[in-house]
C-alpha atoms as a PDB file:
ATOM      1  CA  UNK A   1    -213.179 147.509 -52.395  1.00  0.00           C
ATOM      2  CA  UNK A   2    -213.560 144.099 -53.987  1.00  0.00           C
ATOM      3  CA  UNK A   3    -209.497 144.515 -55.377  1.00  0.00           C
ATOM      4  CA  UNK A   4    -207.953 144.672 -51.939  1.00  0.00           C
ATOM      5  CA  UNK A   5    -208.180 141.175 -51.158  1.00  0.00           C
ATOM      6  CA  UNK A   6    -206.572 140.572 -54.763  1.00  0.00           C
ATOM      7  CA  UNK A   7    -203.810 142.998 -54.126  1.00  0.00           C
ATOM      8  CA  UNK A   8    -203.283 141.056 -50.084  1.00  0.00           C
ATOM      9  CA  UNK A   9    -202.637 138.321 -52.189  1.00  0.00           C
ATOM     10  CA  UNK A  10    -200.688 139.203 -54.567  1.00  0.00           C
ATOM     11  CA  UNK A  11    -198.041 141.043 -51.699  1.00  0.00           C
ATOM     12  CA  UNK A  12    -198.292 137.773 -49.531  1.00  0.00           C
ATOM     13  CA  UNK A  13    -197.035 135.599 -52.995  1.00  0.00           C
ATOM     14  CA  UNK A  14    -194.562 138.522 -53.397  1.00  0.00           C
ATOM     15  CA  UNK A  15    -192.959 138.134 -50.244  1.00  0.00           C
ATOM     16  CA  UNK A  16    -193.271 134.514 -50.636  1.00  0.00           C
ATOM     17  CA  UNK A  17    -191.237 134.649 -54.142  1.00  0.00           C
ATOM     18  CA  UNK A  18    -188.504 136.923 -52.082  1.00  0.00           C
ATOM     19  CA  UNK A  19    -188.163 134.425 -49.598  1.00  0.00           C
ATOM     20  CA  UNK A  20    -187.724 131.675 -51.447  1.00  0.00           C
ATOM     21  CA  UNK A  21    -185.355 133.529 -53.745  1.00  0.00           C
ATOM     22  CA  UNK A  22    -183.604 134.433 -50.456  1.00  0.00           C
ATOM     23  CA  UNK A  23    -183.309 130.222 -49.420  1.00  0.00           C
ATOM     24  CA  UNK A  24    -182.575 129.752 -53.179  1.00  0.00           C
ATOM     25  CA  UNK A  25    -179.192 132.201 -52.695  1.00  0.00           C
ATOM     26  CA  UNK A  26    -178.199 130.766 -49.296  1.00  0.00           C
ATOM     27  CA  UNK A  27    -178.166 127.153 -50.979  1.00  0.00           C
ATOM     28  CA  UNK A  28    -176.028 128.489 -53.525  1.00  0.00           C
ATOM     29  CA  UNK A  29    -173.753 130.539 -51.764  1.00  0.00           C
ATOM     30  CA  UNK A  30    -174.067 127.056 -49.201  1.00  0.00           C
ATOM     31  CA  UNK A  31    -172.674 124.678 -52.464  1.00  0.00           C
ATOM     32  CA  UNK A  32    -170.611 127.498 -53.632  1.00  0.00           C
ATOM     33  CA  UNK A  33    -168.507 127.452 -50.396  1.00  0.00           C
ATOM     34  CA  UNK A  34    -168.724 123.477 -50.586  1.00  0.00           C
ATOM     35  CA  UNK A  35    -167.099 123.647 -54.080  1.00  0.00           C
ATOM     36  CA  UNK A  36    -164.398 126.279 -52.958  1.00  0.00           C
ATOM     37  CA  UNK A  37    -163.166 124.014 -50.166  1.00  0.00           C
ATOM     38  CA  UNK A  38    -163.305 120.649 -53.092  1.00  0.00           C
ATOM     39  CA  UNK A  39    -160.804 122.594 -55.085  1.00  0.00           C
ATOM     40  CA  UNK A  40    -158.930 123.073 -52.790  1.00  0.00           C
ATOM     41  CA  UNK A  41    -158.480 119.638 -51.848  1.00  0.00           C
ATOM     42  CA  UNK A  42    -158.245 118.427 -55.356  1.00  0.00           C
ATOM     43  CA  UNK A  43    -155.527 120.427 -56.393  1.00  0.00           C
ATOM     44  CA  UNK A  44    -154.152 119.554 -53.500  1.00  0.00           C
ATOM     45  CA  UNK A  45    -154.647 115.655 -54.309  1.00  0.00           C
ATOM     46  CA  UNK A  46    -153.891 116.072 -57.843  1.00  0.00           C
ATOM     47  CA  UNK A  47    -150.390 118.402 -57.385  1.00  0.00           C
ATOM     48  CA  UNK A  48    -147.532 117.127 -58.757  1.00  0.00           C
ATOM     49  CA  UNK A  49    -149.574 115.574 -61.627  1.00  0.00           C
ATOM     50  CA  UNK A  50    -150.723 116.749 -65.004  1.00  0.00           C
ATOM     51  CA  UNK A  51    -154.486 116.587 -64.909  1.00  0.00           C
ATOM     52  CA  UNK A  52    -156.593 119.002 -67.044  1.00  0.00           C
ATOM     53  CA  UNK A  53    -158.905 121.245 -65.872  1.00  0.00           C
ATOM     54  CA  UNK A  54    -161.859 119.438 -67.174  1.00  0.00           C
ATOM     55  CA  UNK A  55    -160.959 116.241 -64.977  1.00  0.00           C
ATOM     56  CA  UNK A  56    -160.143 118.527 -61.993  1.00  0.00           C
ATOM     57  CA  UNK A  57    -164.101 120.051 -62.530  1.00  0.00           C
ATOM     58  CA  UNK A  58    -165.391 116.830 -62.497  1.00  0.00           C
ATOM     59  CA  UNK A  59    -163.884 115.693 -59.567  1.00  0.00           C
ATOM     60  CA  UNK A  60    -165.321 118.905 -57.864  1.00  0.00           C
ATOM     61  CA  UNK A  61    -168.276 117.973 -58.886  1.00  0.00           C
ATOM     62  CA  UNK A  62    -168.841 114.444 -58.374  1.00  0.00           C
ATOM     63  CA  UNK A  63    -167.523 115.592 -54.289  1.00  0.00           C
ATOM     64  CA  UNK A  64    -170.152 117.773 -54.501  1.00  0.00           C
ATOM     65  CA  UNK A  65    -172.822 115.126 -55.201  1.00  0.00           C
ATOM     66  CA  UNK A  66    -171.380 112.624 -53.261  1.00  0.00           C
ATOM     67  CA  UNK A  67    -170.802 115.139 -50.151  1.00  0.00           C
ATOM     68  CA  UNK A  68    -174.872 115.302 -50.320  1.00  0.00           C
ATOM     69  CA  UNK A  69    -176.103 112.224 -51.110  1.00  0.00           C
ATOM     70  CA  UNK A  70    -173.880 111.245 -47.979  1.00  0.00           C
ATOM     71  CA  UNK A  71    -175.787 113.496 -46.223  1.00  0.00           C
ATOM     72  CA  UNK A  72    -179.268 111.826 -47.163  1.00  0.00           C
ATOM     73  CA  UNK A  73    -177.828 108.611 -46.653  1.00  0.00           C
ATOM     74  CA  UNK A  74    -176.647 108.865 -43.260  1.00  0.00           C
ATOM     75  CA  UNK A  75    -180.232 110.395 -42.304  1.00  0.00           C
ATOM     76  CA  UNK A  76    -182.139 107.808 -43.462  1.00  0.00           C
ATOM     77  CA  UNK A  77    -179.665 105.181 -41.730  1.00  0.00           C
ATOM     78  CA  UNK A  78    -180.443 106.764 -38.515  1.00  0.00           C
ATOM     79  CA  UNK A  79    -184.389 106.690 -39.377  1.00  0.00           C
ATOM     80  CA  UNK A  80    -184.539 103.473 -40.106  1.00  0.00           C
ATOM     81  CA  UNK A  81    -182.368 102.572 -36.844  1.00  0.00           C
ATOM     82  CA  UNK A  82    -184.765 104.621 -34.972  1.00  0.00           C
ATOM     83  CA  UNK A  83    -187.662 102.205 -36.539  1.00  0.00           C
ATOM     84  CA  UNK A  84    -185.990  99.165 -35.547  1.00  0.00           C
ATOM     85  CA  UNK A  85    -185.655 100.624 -32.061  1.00  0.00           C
ATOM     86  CA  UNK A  86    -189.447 101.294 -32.273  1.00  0.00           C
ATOM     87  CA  UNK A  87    -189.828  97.715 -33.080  1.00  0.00           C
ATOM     88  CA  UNK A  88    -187.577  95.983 -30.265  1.00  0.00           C
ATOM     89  CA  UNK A  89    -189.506  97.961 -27.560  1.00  0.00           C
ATOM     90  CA  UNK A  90    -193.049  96.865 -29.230  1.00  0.00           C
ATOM     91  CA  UNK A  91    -193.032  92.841 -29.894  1.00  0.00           C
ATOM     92  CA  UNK A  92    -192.141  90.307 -27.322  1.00  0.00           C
ATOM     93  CA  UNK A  93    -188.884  88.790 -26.736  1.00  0.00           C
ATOM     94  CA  UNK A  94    -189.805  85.987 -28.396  1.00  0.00           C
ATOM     95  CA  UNK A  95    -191.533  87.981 -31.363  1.00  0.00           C
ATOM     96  CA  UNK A  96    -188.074  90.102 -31.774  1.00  0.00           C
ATOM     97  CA  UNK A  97    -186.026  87.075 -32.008  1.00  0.00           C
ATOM     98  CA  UNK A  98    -188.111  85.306 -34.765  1.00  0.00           C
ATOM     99  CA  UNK A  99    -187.861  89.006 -36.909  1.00  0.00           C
ATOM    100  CA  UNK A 100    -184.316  89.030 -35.569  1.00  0.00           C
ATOM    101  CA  UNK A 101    -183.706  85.403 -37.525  1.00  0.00           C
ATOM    102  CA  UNK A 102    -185.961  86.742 -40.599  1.00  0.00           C
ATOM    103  CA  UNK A 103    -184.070  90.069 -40.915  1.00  0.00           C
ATOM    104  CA  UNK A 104    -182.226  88.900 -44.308  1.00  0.00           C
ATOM    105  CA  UNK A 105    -185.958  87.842 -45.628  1.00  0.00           C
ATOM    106  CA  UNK A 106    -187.636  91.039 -44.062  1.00  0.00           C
ATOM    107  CA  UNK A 107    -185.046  93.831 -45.096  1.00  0.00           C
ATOM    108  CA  UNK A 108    -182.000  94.444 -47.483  1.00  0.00           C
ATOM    109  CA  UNK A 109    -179.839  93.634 -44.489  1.00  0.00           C
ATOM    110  CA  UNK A 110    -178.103  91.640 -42.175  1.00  0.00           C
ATOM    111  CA  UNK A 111    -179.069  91.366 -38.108  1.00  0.00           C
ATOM    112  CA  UNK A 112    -175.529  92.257 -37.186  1.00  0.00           C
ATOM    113  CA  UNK A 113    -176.084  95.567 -39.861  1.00  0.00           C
ATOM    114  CA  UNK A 114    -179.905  95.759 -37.561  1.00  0.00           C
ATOM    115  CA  UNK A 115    -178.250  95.575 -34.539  1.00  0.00           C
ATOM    116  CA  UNK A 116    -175.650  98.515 -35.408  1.00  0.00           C
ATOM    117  CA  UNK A 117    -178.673 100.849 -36.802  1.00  0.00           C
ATOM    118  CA  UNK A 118    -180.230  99.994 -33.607  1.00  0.00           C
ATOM    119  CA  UNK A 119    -177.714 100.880 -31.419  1.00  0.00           C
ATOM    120  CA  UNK A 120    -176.917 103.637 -33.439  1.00  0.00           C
ATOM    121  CA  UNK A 121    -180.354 105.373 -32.754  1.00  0.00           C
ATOM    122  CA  UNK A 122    -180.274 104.493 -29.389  1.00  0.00           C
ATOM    123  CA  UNK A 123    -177.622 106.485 -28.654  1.00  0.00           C
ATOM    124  CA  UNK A 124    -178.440 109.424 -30.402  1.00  0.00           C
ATOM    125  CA  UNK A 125    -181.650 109.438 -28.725  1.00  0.00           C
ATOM    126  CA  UNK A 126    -179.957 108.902 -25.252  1.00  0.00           C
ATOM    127  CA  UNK A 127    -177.554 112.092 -26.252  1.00  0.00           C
ATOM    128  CA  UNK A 128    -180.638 113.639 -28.402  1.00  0.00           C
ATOM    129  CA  UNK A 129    -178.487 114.583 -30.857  1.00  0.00           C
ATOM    130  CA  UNK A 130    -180.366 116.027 -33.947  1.00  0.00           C
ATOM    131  CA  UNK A 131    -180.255 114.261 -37.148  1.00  0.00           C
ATOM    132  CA  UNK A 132    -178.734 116.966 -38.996  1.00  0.00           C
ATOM    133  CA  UNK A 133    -175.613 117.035 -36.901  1.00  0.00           C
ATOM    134  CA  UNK A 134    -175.698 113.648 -35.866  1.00  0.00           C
ATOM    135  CA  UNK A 135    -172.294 111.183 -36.667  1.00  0.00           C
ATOM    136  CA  UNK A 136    -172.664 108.237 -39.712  1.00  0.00           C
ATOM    137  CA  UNK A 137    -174.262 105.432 -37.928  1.00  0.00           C
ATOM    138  CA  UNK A 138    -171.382 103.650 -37.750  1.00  0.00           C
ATOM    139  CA  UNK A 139    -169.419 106.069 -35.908  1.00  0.00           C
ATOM    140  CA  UNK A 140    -172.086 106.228 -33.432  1.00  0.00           C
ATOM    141  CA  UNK A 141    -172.017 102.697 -33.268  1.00  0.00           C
ATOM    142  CA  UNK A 142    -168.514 102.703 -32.437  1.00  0.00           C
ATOM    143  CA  UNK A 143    -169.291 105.193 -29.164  1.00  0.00           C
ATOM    144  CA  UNK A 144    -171.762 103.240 -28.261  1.00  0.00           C
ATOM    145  CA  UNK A 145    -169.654 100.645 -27.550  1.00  0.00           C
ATOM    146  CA  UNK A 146    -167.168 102.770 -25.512  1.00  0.00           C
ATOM    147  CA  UNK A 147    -168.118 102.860 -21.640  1.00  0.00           C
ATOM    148  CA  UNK A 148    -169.485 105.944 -19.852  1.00  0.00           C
ATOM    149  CA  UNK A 149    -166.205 107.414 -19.346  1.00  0.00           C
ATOM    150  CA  UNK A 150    -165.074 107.005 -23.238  1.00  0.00           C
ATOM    151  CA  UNK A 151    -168.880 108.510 -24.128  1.00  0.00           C
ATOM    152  CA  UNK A 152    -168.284 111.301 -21.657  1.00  0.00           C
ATOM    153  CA  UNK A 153    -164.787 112.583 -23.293  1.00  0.00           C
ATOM    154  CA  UNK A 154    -166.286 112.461 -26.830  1.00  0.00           C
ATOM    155  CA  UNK A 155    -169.249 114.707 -25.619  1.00  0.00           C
ATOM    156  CA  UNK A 156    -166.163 116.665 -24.146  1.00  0.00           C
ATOM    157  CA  UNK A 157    -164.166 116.978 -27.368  1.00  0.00           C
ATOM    158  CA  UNK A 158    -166.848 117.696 -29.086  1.00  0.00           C
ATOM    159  CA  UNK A 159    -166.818 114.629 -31.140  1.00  0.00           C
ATOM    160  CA  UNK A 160    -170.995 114.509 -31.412  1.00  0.00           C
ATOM    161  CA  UNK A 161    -171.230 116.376 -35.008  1.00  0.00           C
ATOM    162  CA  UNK A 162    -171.303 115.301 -38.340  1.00  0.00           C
ATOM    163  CA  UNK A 163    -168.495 115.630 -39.994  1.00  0.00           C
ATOM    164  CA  UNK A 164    -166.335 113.884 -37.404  1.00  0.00           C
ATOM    165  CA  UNK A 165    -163.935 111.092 -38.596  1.00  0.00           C
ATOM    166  CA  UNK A 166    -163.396 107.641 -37.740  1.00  0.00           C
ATOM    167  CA  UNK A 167    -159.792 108.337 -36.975  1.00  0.00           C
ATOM    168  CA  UNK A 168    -160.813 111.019 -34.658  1.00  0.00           C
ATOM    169  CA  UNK A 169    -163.417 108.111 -32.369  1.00  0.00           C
ATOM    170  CA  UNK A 170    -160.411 105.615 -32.874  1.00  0.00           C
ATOM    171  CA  UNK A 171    -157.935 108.025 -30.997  1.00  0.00           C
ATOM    172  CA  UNK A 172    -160.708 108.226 -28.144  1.00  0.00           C
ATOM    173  CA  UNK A 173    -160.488 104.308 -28.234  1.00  0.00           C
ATOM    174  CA  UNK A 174    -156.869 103.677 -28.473  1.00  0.00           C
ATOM    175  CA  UNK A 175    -156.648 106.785 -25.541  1.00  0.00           C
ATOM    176  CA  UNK A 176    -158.836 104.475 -23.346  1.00  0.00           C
ATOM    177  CA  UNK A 177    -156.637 101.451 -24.013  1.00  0.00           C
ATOM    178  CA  UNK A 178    -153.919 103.197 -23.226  1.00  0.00           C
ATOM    179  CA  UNK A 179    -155.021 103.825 -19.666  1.00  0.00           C
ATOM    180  CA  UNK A 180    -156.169 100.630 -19.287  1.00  0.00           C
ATOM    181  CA  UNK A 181    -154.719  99.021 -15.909  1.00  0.00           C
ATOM    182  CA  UNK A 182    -154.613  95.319 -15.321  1.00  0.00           C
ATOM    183  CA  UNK A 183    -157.552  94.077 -14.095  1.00  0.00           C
ATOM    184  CA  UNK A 184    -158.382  93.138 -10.303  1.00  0.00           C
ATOM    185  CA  UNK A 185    -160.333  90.139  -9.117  1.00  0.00           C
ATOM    186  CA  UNK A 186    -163.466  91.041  -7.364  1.00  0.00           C
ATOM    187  CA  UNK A 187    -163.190  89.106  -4.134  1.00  0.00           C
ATOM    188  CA  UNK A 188    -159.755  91.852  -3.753  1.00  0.00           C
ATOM    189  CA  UNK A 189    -161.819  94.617  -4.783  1.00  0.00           C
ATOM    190  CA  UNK A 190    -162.664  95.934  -1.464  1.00  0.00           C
ATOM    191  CA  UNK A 191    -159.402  96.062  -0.378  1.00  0.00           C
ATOM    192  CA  UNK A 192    -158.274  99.735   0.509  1.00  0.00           C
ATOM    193  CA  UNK A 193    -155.328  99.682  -1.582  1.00  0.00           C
ATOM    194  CA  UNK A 194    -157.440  97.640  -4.459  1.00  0.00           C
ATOM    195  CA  UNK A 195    -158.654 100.257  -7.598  1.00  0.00           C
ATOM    196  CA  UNK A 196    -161.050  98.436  -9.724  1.00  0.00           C
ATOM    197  CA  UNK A 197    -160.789  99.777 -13.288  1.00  0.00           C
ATOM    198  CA  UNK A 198    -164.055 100.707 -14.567  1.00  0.00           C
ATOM    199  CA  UNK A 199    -162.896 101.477 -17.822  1.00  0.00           C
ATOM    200  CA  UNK A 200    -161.237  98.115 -18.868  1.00  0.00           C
ATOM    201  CA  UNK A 201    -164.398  96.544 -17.325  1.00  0.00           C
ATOM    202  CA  UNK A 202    -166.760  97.760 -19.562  1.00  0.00           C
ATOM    203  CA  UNK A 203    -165.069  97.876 -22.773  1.00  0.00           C
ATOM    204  CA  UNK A 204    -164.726  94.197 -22.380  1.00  0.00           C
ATOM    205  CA  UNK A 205    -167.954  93.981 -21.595  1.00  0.00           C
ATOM    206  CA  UNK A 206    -169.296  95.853 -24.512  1.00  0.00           C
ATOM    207  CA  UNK A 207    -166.782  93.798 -26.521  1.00  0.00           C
ATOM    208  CA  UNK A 208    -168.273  91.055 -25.297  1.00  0.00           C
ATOM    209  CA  UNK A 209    -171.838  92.159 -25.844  1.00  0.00           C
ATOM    210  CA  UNK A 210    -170.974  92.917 -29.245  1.00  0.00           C
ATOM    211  CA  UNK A 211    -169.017  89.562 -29.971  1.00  0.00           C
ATOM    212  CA  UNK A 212    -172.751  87.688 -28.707  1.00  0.00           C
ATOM    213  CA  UNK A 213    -174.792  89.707 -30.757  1.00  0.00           C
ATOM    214  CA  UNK A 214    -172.730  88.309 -33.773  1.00  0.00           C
ATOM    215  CA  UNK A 215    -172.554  85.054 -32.584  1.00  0.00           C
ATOM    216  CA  UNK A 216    -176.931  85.248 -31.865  1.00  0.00           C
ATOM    217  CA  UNK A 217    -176.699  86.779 -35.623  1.00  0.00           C
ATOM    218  CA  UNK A 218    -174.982  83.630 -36.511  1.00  0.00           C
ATOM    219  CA  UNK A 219    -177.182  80.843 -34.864  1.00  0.00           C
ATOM    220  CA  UNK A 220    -179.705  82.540 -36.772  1.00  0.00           C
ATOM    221  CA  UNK A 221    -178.379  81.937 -39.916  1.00  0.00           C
ATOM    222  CA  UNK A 222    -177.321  78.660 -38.973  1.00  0.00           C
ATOM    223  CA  UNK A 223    -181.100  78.214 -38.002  1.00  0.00           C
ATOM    224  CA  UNK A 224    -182.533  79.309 -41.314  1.00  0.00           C
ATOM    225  CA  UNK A 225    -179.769  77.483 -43.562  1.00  0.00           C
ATOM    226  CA  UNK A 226    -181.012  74.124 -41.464  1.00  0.00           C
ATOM    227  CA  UNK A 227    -185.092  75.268 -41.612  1.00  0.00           C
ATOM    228  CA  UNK A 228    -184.772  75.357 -45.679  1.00  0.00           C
ATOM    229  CA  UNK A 229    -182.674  72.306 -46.066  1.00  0.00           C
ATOM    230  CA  UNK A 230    -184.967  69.753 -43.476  1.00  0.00           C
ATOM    231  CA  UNK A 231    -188.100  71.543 -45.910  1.00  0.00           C
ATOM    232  CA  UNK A 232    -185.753  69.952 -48.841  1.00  0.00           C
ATOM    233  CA  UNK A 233    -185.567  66.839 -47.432  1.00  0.00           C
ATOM    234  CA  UNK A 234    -189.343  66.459 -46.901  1.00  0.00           C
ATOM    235  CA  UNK A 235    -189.992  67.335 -50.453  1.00  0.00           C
ATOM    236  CA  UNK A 236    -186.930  64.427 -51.525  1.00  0.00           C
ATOM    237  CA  UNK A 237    -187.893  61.760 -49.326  1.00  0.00           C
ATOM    238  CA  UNK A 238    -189.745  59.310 -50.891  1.00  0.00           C
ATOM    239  CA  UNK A 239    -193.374  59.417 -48.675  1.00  0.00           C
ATOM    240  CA  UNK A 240    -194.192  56.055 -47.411  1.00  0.00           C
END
C-alpha cells in the first residue's frame, strides 16, 4: 500500500516529461518553419551572387536570432510604456512634469522616446490588444496619431498584429491624406451646404499635439542645460 503514492508520482512526472517533450517539438517544428521561410528569403536576396553555403547558413541563422530577440524587445517596450502610463495617471501634474524634465537622468531615454512608449501602451490598452500580437511600439505610435476614422480602417484591415509593416500604416496615412478636403472655417460650418472634414481636423491636431510634446521635451532640456550651468556659476563666482 505504502508504493502507490510512489508510483502516482512517478505517472504524474511521466506525463509531465511527455508534455514538455510535446512543447519542446512544437518549438522546434515552430523555429524549423521560421528557418524554412529565412531560406527562402536569403536565396532570394543573395540570387544572382556567388555566396557559399556556409555564409547563406549564417545568415539563416543570425534571422533566426534576431527574428526573436525582436520579439522580446518589442514586449518589453510595450511593458515599460505600460509603466510609464501607470506613472502619468499616479503623480500630480506638477510631479509628472518634474520626472518628465528628469527622464534622461531617471531612464536610458529621452521624454519624446517616454512619450511614444506611453502612447504606445495607451493604445493598445484602449484596443486591448495582447502583447503577443501587439505592433512594435512605434507602429502603434504611429496609429495613435491617426484620428478615429484612420484607427477604425486599420482595425478594419486588420493592421493590429505583429508582424505588420511600417509601409503597410504609411499607406493608411498617405490614404487619409489623400481624402483630405480643404478645410472650412467654423463660423461657415453650419451652413447646409458646409461639410466640415473631420479627418483633416484631427490629423492636424494630433500633428500638432505631437509637434508640442517635442517642443515641452525641448524646454526641458533647455531647462536642465540652464539648471547645471547657473550651479556652475555659483561654484565660479568668487563669494563675497
Amino acid at each position: 500500500m505504502s508504493k502507490l503514492p510512489s508510483l502516482k508520482k512517478r505517472a504524474g512526472a511521466e506525463e509531465m516529461n511527455l508534455l514538455a517533450g510535446d512543447d519542446r517539438r512544437n518549438q522546434g517544428k515552430a523555429l524549423a518553419a521560421v528557418s524554412d521561410v529565412g531560406r527562402d528569403i536569403v536565396a532570394d536576396i543573395f540570387s544572382g551572387l556567388r555566396v557559399s553555403e556556409d555564409t547563406l547558413r549564417k545568415v539563416v541563422e543570425a534571422r533566426t536570432r534576431i527574428l526573436d530577440q525582436w520579439g522580446k524587445a518589442q514586449i518589453a517596450a510595450l511593458l515599460i510604456g505600460r509603466t510609464l502610463l501607470d506613472l502619468s495617471r499616479t503623480l500630480s501634474p506638477d510631479e509628472y512634469l518634474a520626472l518628465r524634465k528628469g527622464s534622461e537622468r531617471l531612464f536610458p531615454f529621452s521624454d519624446s522616446v517616454a512619450t511614444k512608449l506611453r502612447r504606445a501602451a495607451e493604445l493598445a490598452e484602449d484596443l486591448r490588444i495582447p502583447l503577443e500580437r501587439s505592433p512594435s511600439y512605434t507602429l502603434l505610435y504611429e496609429i495613435s496619431t491617426m484620428p478615429s476614422e484612420g484607427q477604425d480602417l486599420v482595425k478594419k484591415r486588420g493592421l493590429l498584429r505583429a508582424d505588420v509593416t511600417r509601409a503597410e500604416i504609411v499607406a493608411v496615412k498617405a490614404e487619409l491624406r489623400k481624402h483630405k478636403i480643404p478645410r472650412i472655417l467654423i463660423e461657415h460650418a453650419s451652413e447646409p451646404s458646409a461639410k466640415v472634414n473631420l479627418v483633416g481636423i484631427e490629423t492636424r491636431r494630433n500633428a500638432l499635439l505631437t509637434e508640442r510634446e517635442g517642443v515641452a521635451a525641448r524646454l526641458a532640456k533647455l531647462d536642465q542645460e540652464i539648471a547645471d550651468l547657473n550651479a556652475q556659476l555659483d561654484v565660479l563666482r568668487p563669494k563675497g
